[in-house]
C-alpha atoms as a PDB file:
ATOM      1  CA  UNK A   1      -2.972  -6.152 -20.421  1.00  0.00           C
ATOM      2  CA  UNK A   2      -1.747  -8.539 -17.794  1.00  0.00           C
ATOM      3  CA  UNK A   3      -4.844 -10.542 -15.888  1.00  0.00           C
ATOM      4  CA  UNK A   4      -5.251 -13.132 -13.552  1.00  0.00           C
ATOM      5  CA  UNK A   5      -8.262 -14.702 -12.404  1.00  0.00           C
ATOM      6  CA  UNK A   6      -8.696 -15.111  -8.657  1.00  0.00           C
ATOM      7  CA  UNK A   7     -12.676 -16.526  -7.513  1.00  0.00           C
ATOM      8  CA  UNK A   8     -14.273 -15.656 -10.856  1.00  0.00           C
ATOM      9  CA  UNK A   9     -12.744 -12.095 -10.572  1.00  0.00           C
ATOM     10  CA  UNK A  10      -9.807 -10.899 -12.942  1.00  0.00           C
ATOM     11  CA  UNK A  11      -7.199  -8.889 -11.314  1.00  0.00           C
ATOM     12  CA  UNK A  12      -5.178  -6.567 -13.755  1.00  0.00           C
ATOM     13  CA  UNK A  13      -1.447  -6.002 -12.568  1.00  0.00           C
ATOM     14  CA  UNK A  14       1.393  -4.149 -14.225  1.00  0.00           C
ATOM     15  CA  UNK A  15       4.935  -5.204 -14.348  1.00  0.00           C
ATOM     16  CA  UNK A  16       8.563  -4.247 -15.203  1.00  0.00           C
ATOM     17  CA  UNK A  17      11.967  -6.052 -14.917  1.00  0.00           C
ATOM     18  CA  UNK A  18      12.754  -9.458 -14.956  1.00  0.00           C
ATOM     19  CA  UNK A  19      13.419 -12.515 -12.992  1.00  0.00           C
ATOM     20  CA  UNK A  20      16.784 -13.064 -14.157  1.00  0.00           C
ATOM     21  CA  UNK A  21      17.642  -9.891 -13.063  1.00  0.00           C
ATOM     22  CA  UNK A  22      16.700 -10.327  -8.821  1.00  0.00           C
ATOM     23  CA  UNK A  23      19.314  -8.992  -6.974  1.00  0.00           C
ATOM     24  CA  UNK A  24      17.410  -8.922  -3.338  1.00  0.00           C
ATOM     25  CA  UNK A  25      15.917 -12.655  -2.933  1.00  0.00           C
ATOM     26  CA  UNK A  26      12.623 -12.011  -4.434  1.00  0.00           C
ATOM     27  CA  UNK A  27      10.051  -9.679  -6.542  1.00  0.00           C
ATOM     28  CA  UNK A  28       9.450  -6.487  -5.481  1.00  0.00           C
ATOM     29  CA  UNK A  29       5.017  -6.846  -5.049  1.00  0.00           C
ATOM     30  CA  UNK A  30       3.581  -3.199  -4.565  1.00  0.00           C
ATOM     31  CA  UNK A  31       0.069  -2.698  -3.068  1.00  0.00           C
ATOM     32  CA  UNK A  32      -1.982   0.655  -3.528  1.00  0.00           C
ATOM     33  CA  UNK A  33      -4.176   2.046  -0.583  1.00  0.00           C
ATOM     34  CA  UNK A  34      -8.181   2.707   0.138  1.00  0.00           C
ATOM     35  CA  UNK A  35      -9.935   3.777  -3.047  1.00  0.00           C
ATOM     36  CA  UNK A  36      -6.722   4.172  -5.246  1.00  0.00           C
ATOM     37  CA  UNK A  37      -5.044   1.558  -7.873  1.00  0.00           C
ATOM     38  CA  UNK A  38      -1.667   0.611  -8.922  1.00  0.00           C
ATOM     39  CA  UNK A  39      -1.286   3.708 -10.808  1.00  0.00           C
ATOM     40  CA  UNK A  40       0.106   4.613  -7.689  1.00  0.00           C
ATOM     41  CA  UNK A  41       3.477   2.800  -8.061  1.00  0.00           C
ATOM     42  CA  UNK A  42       4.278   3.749 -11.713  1.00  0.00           C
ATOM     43  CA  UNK A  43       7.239   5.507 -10.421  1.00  0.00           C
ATOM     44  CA  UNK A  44       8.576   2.949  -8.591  1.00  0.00           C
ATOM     45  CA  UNK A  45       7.990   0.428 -11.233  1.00  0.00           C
ATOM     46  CA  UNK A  46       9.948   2.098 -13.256  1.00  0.00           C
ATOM     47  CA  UNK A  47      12.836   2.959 -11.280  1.00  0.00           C
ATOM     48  CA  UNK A  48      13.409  -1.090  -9.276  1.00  0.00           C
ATOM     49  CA  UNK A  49      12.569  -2.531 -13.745  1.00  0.00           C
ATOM     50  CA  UNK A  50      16.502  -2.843 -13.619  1.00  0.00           C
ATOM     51  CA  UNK A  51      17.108  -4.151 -10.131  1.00  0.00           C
ATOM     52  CA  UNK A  52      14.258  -6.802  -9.937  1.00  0.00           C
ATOM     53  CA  UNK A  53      10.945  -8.099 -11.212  1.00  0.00           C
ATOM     54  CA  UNK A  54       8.290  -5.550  -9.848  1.00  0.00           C
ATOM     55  CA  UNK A  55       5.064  -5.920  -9.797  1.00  0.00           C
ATOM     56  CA  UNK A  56       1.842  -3.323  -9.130  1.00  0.00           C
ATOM     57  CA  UNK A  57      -2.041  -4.850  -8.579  1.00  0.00           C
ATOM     58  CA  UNK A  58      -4.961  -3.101  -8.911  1.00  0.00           C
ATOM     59  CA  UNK A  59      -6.734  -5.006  -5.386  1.00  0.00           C
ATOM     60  CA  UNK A  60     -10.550  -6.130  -6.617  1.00  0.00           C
ATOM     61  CA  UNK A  61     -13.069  -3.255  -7.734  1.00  0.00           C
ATOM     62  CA  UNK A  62     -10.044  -0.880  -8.027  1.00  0.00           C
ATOM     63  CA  UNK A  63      -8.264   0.337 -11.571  1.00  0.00           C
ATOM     64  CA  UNK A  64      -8.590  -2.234 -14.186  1.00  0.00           C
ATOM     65  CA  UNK A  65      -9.892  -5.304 -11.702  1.00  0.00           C
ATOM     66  CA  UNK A  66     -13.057  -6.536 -12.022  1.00  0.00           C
ATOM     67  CA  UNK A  67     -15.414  -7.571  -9.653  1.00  0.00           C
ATOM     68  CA  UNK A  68     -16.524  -5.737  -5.770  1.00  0.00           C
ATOM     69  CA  UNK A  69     -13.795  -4.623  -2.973  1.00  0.00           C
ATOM     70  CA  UNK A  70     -13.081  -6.986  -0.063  1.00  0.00           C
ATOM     71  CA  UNK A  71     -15.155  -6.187   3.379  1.00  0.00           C
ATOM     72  CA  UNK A  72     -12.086  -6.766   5.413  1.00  0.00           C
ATOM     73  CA  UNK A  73      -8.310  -6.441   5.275  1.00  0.00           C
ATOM     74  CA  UNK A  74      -7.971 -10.277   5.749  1.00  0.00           C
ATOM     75  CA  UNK A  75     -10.224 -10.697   2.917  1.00  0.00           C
ATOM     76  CA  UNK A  76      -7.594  -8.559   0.787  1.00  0.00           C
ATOM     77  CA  UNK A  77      -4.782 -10.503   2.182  1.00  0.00           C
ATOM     78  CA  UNK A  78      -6.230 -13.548   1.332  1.00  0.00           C
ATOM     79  CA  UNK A  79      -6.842 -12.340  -2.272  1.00  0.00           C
ATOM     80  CA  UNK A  80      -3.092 -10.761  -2.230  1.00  0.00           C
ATOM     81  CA  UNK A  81      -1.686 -13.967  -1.456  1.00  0.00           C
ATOM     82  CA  UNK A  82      -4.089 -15.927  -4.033  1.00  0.00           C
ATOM     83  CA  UNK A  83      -2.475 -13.027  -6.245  1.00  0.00           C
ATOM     84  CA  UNK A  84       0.805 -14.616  -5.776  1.00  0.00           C
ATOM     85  CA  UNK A  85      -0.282 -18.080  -6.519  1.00  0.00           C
ATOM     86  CA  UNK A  86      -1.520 -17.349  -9.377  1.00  0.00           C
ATOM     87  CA  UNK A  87       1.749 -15.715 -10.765  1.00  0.00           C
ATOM     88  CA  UNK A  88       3.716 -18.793  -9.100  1.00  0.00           C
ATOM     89  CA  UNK A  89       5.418 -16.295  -6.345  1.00  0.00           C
ATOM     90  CA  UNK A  90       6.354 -18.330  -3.416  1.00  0.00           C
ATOM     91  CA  UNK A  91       7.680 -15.400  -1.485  1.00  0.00           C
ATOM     92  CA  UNK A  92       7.568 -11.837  -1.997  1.00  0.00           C
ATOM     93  CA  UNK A  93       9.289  -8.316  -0.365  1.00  0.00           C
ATOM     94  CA  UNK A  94       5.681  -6.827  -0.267  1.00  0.00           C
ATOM     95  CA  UNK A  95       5.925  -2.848  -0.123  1.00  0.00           C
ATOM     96  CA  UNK A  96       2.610  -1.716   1.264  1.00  0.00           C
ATOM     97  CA  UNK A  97       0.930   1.956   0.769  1.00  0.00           C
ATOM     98  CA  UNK A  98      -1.913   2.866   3.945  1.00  0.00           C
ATOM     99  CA  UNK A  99      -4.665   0.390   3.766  1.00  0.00           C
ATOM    100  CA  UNK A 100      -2.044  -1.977   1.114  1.00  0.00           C
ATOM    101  CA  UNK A 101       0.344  -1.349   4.676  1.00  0.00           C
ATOM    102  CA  UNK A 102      -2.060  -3.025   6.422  1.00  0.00           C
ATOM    103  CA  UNK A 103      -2.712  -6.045   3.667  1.00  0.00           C
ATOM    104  CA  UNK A 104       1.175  -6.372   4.054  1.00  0.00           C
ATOM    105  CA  UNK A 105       1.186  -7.007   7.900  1.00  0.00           C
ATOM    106  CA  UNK A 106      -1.797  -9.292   7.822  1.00  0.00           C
ATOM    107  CA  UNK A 107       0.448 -11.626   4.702  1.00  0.00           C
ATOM    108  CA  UNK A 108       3.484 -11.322   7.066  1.00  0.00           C
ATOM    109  CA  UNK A 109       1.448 -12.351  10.490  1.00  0.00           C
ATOM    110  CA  UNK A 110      -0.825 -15.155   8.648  1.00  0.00           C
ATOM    111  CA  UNK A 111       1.203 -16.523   5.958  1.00  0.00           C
ATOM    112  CA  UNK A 112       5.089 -15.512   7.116  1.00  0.00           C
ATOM    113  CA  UNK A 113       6.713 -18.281   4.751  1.00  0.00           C
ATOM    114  CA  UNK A 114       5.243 -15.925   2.217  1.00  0.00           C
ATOM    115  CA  UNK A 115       6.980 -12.835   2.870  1.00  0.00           C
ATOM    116  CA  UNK A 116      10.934 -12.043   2.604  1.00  0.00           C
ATOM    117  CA  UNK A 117      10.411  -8.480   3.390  1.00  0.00           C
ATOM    118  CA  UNK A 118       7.905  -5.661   3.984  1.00  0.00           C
ATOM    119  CA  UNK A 119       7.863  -2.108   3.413  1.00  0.00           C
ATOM    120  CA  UNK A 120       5.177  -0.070   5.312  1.00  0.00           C
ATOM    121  CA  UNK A 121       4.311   2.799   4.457  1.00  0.00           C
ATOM    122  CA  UNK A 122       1.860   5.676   5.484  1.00  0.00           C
ATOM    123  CA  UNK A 123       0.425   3.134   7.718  1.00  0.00           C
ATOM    124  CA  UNK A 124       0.286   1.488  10.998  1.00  0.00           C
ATOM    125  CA  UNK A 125      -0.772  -1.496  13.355  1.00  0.00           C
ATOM    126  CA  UNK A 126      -4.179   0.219  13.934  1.00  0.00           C
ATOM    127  CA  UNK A 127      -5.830   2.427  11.439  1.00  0.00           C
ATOM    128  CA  UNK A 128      -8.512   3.975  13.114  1.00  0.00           C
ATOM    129  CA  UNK A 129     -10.795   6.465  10.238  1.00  0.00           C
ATOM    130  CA  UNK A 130     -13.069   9.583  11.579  1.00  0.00           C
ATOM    131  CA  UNK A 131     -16.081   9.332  12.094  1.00  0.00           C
ATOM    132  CA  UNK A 132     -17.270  12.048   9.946  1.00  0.00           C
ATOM    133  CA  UNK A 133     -15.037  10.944   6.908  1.00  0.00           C
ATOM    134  CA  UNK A 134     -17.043   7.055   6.931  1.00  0.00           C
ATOM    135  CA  UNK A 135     -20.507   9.277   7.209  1.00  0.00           C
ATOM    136  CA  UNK A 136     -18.989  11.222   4.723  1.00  0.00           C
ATOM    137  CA  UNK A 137     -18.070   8.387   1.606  1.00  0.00           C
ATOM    138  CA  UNK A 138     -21.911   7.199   2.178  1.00  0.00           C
ATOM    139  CA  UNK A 139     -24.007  10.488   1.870  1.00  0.00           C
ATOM    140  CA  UNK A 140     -21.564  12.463   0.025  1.00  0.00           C
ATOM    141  CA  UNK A 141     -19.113  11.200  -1.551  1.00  0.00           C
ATOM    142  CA  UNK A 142     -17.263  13.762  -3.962  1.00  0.00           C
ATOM    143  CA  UNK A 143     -17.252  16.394  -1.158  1.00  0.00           C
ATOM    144  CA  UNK A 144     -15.750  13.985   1.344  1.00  0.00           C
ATOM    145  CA  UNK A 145     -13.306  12.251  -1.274  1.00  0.00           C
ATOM    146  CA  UNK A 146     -11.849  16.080  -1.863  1.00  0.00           C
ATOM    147  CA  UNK A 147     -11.460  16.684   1.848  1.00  0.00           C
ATOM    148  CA  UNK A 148     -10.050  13.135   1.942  1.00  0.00           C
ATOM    149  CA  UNK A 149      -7.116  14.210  -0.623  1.00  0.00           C
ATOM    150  CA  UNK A 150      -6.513  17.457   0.773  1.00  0.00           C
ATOM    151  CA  UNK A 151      -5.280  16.097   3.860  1.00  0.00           C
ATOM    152  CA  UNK A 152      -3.174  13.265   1.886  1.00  0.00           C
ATOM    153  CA  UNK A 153      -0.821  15.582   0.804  1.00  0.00           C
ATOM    154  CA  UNK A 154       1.709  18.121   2.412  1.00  0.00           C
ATOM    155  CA  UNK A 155       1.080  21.633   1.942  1.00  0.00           C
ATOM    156  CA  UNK A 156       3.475  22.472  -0.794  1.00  0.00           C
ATOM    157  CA  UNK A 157       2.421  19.194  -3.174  1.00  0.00           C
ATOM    158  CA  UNK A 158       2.080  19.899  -6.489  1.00  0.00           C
ATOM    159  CA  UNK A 159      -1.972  20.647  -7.546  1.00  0.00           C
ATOM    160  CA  UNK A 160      -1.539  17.713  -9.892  1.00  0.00           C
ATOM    161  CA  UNK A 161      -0.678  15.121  -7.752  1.00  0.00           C
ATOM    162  CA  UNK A 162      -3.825  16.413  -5.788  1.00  0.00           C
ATOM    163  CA  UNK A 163      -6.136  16.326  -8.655  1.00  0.00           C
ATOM    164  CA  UNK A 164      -4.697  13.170 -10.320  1.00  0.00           C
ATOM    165  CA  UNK A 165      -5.124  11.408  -6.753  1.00  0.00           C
ATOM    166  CA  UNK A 166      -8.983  12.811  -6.397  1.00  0.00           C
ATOM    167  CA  UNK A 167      -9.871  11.749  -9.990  1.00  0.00           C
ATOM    168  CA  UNK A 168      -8.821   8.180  -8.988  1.00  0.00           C
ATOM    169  CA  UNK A 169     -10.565   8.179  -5.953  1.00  0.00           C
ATOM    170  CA  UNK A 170     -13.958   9.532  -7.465  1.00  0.00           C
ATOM    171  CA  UNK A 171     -13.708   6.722 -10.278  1.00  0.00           C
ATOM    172  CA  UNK A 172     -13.235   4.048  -7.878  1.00  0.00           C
ATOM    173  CA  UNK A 173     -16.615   5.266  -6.727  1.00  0.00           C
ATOM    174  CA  UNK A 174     -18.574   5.426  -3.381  1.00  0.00           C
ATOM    175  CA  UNK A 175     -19.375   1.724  -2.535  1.00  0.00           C
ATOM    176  CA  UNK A 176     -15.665   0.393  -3.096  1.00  0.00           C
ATOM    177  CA  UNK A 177     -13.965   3.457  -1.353  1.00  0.00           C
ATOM    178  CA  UNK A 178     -16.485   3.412   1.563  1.00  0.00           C
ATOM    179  CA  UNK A 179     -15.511   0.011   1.807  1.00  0.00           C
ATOM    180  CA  UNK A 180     -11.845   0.604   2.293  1.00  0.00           C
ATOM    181  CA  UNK A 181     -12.212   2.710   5.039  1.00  0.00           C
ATOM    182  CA  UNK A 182     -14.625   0.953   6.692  1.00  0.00           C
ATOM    183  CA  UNK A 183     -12.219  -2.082   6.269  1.00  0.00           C
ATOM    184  CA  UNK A 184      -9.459   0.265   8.078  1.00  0.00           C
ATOM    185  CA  UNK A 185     -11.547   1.705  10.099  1.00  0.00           C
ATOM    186  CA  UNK A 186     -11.615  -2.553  11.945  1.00  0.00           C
ATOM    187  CA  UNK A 187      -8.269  -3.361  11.526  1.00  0.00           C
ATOM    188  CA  UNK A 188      -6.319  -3.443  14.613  1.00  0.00           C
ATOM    189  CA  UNK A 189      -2.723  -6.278  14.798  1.00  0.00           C
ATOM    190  CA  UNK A 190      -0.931  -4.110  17.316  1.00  0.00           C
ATOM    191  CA  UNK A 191      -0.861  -7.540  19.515  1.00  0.00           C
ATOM    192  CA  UNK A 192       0.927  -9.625  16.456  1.00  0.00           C
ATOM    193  CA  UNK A 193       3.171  -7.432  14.770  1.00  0.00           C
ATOM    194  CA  UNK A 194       5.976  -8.127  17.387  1.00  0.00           C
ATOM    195  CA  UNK A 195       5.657 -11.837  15.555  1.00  0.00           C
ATOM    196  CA  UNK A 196       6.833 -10.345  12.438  1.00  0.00           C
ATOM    197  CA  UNK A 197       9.695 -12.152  11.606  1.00  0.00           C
ATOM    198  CA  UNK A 198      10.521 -10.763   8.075  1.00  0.00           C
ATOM    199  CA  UNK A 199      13.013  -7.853   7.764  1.00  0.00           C
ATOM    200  CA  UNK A 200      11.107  -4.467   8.272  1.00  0.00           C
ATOM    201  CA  UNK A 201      11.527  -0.751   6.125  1.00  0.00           C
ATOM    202  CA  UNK A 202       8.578   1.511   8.014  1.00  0.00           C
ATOM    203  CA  UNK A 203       8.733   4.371   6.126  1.00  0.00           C
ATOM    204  CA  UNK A 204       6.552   7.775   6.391  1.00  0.00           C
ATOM    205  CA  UNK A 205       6.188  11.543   5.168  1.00  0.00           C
ATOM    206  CA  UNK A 206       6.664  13.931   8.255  1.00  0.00           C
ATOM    207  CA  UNK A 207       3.588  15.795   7.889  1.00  0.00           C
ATOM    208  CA  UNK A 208       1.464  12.863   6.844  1.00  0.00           C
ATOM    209  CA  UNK A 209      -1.715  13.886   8.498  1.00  0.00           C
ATOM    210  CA  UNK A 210      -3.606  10.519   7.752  1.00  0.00           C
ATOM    211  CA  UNK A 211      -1.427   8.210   9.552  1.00  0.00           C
ATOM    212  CA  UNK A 212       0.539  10.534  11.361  1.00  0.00           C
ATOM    213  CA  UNK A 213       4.467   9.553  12.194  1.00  0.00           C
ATOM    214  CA  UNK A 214       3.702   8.302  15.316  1.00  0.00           C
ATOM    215  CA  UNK A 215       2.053   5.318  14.253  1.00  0.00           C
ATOM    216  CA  UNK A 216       5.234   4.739  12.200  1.00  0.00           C
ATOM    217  CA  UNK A 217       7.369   5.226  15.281  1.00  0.00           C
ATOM    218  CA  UNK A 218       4.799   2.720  16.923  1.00  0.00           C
ATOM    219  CA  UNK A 219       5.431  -0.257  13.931  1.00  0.00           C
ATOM    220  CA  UNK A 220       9.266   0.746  14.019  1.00  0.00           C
ATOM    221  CA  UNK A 221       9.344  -0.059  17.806  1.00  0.00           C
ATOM    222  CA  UNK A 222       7.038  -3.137  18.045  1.00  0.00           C
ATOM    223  CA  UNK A 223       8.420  -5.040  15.056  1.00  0.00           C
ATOM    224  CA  UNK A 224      11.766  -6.798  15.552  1.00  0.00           C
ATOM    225  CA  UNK A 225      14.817  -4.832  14.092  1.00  0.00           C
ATOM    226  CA  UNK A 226      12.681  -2.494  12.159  1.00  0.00           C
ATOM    227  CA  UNK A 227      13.782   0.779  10.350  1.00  0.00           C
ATOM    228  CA  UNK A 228      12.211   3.920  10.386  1.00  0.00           C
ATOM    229  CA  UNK A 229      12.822   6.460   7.648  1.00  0.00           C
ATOM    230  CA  UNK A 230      10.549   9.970   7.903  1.00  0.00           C
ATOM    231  CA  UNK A 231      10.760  11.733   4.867  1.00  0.00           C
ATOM    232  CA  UNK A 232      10.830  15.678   5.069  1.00  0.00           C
ATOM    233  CA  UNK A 233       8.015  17.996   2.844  1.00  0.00           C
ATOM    234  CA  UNK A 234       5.861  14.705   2.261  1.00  0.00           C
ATOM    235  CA  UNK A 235       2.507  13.529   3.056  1.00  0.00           C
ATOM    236  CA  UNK A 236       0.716  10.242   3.106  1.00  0.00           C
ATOM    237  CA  UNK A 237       2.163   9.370  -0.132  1.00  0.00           C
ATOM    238  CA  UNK A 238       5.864  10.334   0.087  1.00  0.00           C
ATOM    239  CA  UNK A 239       6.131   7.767  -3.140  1.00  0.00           C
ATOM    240  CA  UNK A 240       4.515  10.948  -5.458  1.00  0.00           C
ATOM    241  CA  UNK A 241       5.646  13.805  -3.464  1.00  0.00           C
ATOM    242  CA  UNK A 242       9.601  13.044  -2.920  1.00  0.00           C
ATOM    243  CA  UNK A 243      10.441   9.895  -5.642  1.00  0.00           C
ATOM    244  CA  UNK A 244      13.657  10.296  -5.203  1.00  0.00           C
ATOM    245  CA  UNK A 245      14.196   9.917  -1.311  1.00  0.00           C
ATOM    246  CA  UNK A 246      11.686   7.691  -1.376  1.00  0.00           C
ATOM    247  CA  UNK A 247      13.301   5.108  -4.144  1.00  0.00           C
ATOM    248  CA  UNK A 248      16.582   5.951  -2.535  1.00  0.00           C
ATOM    249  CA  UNK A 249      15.446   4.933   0.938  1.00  0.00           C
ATOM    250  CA  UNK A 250      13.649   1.781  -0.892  1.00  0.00           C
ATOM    251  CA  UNK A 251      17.169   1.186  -2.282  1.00  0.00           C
ATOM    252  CA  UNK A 252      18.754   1.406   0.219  1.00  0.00           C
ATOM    253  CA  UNK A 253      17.140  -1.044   2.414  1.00  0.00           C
ATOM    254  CA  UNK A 254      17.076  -3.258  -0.188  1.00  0.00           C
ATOM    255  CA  UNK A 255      20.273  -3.834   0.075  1.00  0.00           C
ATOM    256  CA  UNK A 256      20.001  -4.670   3.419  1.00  0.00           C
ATOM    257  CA  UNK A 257      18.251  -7.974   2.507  1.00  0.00           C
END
């Protein structure tokens, strides 16, 4: 199992492919979302294994890494780009799912030497959480983490991405997940993201009900010579409900780079 310690905390990570075999200018670095792990991305890191090194963490307190959450999405950034140090990555094409969207921007606005591209997705500048769901995560948890997954999916999703996707949220456990949120719930860079300089894929499911499209539409048109992509029949992870667009799209923009 592949570790790295970062401030007395090991942080598992999985990866495929190779550096030998880069074709856009640098690893592909995928980041998971509030309460979840890099189980998420085990699609993807198959599918980019023959096109580039790719690379899946599981963020502090999440999946196989030790140690608490972070209280703020700077304080994951930080611990994203320590991430990199550790593995000797000077610069990375960061793809970035919901609350890992938001680590992504916050890497590209601080530290933009770091990043050669970003992929956002399910996410926006401002991720403001309901009231009720916060509440919620700290008085009851697995009622609130169901209602939480019902709405991350469109309506025709498979039941087993649904119940795979609640069983990681429930063993990530109330005080990290609460976290999360809480951490999106404060995160607000709609005044820097037009100083993204690094080449932009936003990409969203159309009936994403979490971050809705329009706060793709809102990154698309505030970050320099962004693309949008909206994936039909998906939801706030279009990566598990429609692989294929989704890698194609990925692939696509890749390309571009």
């Amino acid at each position: 199992m592949p570790r790295v310690k970062i401030a007395d905390q090991e942080i598992y990570y999985a990866a495929r492919g190779s550096d030998d075999l880069i074709r856009p200018p640098a690893p592909l670095v995928f980041v998971h979302g509030a309460g979840d792990s890099h189980l998420l991305w085990n699609g993807q890191l198959a599918a980019f294994a023959d096109v580039t090194r790719a690379i899946a963490l599981d963020l502090p307190g999440h999946g196989r890494s030790h140690g608490a959450g972070r209280a703020t999405i700077l304080d994951y950034a930080l611990t994203v780009r320590a991430f990199l140090d550790a593995l000797k990555i000077d610069r990375a094409i960061l793809v970035g799912n919901s609350m890992g969207g938001a680590i992504a921007q916050s890497l590209a606005v601080e530290f933009p030497a770091r990043v050669v591209g970003l992929a956002l997705v399910g996410t926006g500048a401002k991720l403001r959480v309901a009231p009720q769901f916060l509440q919620g995560l700290a008085t009851d948890f697995e009622t609130t983490a169901r209602v939480l997954v019902e709405n991350y999916f469109a309506p025709n999703a498979s039941p087993h991405l649904r119940a795979k996707s609640l069983e990681q949220l429930v063993r990530t456990g109330s005080i990290v997940a609460f976290g999360d949120f809480a951490a999106c719930d404060t995160f607000d860079l709609r005044e820097r993201i037009p100083t993204i300089s690094a080449p932009t894929l936003v990409l969203c499911g159309a009936q994403d009900k979490m971050t809705p499209p329009r706060a793709s539409e809102y990154l698309a048109q505030h970050i320099p010579r962004a693309q949008l992509v909206i994936l039909p029949d998906a939801g706030h992870l279009p990566m598990l409900e429609q692989p294929r667009a989704f890698d194609a799209a990925l692939c696509a923009w890749l390309r571009t780079l």
